[in-house]
N, C-alpha and C. Protein backbone atom coordinates (compact mmCIF):
# COMPACT_ATOMS: atom_id res chain seq x y z
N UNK A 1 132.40 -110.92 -143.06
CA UNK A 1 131.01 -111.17 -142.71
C UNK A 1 130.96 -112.12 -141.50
N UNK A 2 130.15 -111.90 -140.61
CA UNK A 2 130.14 -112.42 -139.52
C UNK A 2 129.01 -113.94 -139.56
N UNK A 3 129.52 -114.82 -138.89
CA UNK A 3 128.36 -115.80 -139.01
C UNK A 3 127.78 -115.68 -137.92
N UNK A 4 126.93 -116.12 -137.93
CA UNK A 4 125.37 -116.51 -136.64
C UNK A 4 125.29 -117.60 -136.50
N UNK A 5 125.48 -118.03 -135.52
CA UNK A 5 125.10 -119.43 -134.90
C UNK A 5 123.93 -119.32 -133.56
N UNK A 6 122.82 -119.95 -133.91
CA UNK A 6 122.15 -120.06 -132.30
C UNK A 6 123.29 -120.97 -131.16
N UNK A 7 123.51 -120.42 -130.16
CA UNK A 7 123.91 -121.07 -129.12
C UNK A 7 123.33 -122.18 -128.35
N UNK A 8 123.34 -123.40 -129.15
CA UNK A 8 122.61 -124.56 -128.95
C UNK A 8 123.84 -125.63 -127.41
N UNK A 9 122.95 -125.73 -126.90
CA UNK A 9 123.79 -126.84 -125.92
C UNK A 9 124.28 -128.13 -126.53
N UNK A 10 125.81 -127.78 -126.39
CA UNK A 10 126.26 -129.47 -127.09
C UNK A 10 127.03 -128.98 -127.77
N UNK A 11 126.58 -128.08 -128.78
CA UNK A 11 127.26 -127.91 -129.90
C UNK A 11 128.71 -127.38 -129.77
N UNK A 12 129.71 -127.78 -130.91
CA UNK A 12 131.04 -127.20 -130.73
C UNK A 12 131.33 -125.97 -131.68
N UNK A 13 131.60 -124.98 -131.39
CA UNK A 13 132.36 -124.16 -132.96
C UNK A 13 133.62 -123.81 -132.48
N UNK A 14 134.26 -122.88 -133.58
CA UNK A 14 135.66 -123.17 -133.98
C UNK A 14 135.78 -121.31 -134.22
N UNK A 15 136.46 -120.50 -133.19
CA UNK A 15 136.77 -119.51 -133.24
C UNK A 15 137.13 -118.86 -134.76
N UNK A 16 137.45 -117.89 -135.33
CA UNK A 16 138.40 -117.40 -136.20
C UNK A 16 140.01 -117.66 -136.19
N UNK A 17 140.10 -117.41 -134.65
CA UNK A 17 142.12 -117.83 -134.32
C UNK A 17 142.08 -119.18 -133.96
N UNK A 18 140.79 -119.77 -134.27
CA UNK A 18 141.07 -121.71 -133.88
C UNK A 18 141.34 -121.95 -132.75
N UNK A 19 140.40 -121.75 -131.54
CA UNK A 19 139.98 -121.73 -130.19
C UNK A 19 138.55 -122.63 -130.52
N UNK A 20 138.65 -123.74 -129.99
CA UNK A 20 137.43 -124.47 -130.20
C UNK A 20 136.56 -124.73 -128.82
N UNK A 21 135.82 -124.42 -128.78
CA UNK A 21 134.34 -124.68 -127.75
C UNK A 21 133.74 -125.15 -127.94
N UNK A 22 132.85 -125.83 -126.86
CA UNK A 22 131.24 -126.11 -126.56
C UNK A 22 130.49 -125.22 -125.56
N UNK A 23 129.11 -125.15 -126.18
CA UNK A 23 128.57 -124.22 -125.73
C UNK A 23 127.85 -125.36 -124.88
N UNK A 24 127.52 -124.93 -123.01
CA UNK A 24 127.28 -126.00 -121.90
C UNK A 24 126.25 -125.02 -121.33
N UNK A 25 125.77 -123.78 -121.79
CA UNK A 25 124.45 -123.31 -121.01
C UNK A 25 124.46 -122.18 -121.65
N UNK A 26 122.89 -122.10 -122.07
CA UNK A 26 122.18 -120.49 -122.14
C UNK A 26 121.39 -120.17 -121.81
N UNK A 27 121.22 -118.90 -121.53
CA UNK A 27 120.02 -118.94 -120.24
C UNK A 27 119.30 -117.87 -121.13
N UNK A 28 118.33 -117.63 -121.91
CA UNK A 28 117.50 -116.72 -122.34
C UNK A 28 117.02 -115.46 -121.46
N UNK A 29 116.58 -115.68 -120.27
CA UNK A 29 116.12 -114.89 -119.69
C UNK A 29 117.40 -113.73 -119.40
N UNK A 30 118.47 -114.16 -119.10
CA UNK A 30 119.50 -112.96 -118.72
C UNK A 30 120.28 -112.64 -120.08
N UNK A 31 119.90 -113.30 -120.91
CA UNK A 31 120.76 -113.22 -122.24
C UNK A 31 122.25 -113.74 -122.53
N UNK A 32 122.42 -114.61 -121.86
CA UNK A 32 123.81 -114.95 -121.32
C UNK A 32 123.77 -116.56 -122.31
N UNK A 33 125.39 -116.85 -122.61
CA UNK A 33 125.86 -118.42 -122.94
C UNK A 33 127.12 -118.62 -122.39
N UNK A 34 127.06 -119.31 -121.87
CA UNK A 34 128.30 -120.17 -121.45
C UNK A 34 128.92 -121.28 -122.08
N UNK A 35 130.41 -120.86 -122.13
CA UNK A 35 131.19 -122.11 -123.15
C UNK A 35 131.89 -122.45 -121.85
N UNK A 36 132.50 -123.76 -123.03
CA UNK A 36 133.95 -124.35 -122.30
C UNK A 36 134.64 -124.39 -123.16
N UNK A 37 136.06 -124.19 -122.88
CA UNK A 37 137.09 -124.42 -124.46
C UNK A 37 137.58 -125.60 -124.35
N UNK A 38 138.08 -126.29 -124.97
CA UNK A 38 138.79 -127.52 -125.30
C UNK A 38 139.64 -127.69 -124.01
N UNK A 39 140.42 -126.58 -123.84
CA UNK A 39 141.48 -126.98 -122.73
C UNK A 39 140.69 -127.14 -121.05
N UNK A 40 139.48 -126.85 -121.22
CA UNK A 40 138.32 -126.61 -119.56
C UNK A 40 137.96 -125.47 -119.40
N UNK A 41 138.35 -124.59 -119.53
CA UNK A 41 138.45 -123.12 -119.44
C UNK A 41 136.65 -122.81 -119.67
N UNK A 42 136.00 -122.02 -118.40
CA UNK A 42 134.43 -121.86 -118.83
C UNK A 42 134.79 -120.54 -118.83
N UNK A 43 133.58 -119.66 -120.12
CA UNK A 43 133.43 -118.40 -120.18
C UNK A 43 131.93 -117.60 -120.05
N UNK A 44 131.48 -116.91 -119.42
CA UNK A 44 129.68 -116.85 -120.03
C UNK A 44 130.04 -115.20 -120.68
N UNK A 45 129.46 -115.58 -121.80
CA UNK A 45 129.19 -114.51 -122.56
C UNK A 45 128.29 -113.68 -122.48
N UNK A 46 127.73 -112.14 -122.83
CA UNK A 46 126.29 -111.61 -123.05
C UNK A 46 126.18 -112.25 -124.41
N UNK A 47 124.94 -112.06 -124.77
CA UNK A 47 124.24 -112.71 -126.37
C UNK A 47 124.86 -111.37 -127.22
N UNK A 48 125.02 -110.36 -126.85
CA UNK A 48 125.65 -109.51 -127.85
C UNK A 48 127.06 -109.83 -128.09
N UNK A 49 127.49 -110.05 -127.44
CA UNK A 49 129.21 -110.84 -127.72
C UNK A 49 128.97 -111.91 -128.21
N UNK A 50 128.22 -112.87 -127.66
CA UNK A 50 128.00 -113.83 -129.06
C UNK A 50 127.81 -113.73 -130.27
N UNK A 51 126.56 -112.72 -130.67
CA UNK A 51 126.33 -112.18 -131.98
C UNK A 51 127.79 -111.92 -132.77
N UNK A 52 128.70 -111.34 -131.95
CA UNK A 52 129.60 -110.92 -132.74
C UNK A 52 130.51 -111.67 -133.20
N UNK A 53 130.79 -112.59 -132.74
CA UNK A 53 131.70 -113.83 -132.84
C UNK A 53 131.73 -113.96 -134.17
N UNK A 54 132.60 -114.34 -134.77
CA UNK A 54 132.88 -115.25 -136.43
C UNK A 54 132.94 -116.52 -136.18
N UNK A 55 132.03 -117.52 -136.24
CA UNK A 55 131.95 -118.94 -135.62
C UNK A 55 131.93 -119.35 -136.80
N UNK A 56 132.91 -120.50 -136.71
CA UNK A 56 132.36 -121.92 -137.80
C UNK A 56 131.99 -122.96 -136.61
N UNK A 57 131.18 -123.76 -137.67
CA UNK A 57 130.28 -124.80 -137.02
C UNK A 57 131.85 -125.87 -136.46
N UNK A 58 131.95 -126.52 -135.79
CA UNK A 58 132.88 -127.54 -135.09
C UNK A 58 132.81 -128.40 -134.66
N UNK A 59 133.34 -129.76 -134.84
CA UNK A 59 133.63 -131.00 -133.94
C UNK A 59 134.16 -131.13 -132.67
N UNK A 60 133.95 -131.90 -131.52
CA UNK A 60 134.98 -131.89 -130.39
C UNK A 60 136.18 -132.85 -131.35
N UNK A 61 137.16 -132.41 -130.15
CA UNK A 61 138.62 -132.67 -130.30
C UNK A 61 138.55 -133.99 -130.12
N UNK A 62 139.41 -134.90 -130.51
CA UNK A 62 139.70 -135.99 -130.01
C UNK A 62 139.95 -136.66 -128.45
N UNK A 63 140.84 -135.33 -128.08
CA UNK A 63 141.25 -135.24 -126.46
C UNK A 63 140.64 -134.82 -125.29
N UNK A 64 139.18 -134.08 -125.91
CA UNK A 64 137.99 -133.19 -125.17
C UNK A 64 138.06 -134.13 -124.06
N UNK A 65 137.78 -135.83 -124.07
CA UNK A 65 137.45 -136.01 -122.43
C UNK A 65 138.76 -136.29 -121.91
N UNK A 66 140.26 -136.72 -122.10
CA UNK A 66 141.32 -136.03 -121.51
C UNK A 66 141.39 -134.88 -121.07
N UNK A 67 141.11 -133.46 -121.84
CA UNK A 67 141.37 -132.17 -121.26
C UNK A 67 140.44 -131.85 -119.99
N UNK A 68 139.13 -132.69 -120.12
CA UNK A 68 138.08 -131.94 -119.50
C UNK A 68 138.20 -132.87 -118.31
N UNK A 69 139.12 -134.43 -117.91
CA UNK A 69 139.47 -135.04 -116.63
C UNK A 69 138.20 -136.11 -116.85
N UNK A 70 137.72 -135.77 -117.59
CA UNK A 70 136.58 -136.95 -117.28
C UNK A 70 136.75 -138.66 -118.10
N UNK A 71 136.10 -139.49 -117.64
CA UNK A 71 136.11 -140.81 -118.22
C UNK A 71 135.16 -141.00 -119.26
N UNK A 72 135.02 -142.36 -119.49
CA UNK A 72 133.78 -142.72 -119.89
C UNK A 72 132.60 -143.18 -119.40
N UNK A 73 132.46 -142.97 -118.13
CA UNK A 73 131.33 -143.48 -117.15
C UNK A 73 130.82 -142.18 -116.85
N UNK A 74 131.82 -140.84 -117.01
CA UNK A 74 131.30 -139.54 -116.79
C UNK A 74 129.85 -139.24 -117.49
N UNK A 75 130.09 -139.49 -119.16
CA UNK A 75 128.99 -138.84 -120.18
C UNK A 75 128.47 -140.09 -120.36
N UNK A 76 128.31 -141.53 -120.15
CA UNK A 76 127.40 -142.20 -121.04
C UNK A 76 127.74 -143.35 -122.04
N UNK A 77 129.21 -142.79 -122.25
CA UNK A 77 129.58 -143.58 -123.44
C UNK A 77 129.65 -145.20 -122.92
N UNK A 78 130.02 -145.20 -121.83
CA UNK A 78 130.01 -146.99 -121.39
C UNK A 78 128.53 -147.47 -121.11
N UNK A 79 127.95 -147.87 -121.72
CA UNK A 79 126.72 -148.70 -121.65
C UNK A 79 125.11 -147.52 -121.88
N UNK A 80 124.43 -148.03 -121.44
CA UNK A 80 122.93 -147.11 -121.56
C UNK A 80 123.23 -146.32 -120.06
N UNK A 81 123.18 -145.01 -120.43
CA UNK A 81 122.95 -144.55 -118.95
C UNK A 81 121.45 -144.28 -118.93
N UNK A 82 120.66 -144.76 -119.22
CA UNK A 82 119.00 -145.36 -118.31
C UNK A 82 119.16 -146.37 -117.69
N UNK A 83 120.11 -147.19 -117.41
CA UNK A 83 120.38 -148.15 -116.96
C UNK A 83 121.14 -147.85 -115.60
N UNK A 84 121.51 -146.64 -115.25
CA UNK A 84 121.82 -146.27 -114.14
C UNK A 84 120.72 -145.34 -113.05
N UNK A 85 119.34 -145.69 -113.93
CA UNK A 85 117.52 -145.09 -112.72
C UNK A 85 117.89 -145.89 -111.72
N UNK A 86 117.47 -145.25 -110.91
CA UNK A 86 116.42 -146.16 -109.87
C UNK A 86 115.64 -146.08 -109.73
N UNK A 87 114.62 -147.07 -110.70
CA UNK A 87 113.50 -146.74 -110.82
C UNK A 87 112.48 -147.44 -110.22
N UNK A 88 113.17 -147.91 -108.86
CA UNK A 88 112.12 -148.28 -107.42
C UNK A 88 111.62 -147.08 -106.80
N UNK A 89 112.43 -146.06 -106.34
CA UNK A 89 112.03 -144.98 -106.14
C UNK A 89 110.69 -144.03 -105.89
């Protein structure tokens, strides 16, 4: 039996052969989602290949911001990023 997951931005799931992703864009209008896998790797899917998928729901990896090159100033995690407005502007 196949599971259904909406393709929510953010979220991670966890292939059947244990290929883990985040899903980083869907665009409704063309019917399309785009992942990234753990290792960087982006894919965009049609929503019918999604449908078909056997997804379990998933955590990121421990190593996600190693694999993906980024820091912690990248996403946020170091301090409030509202604190990086300029909100003279």
């Amino acid at each position: 039996m196949v599971r259904r997951h909406e393709p929510v931005i953010g979220a991670w799931f966890r292939t059947s052969d244990g290929a883990s992703f985040e899903v980083v864009a869907s665009d409704p209008d063309d019917a399309t989602v785009e992942i990234q896998y753990s290792d960087g790797a982006i894919e965009e899917l049609d929503m019918e290949t999604w449908l078909e998928l056997n997804l379990e729901a998933g955590a990121p990896l421990n190593d996600v911001l190693d694999s993906l090159d980024l820091d912690e100033d990248d996403n946020g995690i170091n301090g409030n990023p509202l604190d990086r407005l300029d909100l003279d502007r």
